[in-house]
C-alpha atoms as a PDB file:
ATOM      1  CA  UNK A   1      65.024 117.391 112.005  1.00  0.00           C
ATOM      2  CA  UNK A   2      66.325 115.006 114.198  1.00  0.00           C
ATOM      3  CA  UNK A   3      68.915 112.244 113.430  1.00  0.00           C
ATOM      4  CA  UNK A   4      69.251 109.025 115.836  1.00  0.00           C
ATOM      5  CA  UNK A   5      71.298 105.843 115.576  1.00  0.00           C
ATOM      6  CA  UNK A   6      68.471 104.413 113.780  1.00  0.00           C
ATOM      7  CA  UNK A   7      68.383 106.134 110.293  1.00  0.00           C
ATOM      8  CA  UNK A   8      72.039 105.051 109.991  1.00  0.00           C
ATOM      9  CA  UNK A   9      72.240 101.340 110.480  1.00  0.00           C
ATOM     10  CA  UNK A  10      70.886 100.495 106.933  1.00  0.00           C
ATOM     11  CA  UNK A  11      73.732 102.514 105.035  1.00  0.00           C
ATOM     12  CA  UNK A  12      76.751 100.458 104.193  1.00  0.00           C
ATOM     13  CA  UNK A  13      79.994 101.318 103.327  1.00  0.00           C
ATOM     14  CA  UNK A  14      82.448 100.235 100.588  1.00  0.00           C
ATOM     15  CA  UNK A  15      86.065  98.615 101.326  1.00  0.00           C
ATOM     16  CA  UNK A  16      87.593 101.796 100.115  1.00  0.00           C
ATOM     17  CA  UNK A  17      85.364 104.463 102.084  1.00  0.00           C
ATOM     18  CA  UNK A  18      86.257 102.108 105.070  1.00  0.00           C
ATOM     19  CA  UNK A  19      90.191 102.375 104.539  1.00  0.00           C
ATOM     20  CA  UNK A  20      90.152 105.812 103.994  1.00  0.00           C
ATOM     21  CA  UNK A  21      88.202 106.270 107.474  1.00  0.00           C
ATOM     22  CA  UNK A  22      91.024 104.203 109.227  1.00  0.00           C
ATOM     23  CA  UNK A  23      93.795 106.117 107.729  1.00  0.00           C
ATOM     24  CA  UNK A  24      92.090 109.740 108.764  1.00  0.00           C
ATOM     25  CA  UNK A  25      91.716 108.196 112.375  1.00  0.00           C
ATOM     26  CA  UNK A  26      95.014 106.558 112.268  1.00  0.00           C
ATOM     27  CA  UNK A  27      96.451 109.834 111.292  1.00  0.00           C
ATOM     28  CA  UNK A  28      94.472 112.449 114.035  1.00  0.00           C
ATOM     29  CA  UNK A  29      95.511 109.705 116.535  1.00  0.00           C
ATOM     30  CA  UNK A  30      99.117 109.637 115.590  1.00  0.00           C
ATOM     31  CA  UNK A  31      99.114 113.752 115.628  1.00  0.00           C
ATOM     32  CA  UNK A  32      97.463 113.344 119.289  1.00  0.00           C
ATOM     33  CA  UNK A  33     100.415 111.739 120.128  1.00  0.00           C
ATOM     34  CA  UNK A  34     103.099 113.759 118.972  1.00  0.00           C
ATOM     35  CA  UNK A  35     100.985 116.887 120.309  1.00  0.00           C
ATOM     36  CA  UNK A  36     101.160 115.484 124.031  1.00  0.00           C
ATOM     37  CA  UNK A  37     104.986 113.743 123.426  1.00  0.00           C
ATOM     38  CA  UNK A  38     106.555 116.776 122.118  1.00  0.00           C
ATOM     39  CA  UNK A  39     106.314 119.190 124.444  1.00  0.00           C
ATOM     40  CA  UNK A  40     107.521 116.883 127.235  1.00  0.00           C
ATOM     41  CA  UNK A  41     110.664 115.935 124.698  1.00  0.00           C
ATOM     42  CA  UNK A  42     111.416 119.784 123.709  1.00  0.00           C
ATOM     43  CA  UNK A  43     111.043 120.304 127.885  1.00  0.00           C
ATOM     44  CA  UNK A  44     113.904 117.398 128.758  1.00  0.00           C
ATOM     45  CA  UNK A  45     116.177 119.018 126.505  1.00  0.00           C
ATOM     46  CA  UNK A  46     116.495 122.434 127.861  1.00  0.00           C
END
């Protein structure tokens, strides 16, 4: 079985589902961040 674009444009999502999305992206982006900027920190202080 295949899945496309297509057999996912009629589902909609409620406020809540939406929020919660944001905060797990918010979150894996903000970890991104520290992941590259804490190396580089922990580096200029040796």
């Amino acid at each position: 079985m295949r899945l496309s674009v297509k057999d996912f444009k009629g589902i909609s999502f409620s406020h809540n589902t939406k929020v919660l999305y944001l905060n797990r992206l918010a979150m894996q982006i903000a970890f991104g961040i520290v992941s590259v900027f804490l190396p580089i920190f922990f580096y200029a202080l040796s």
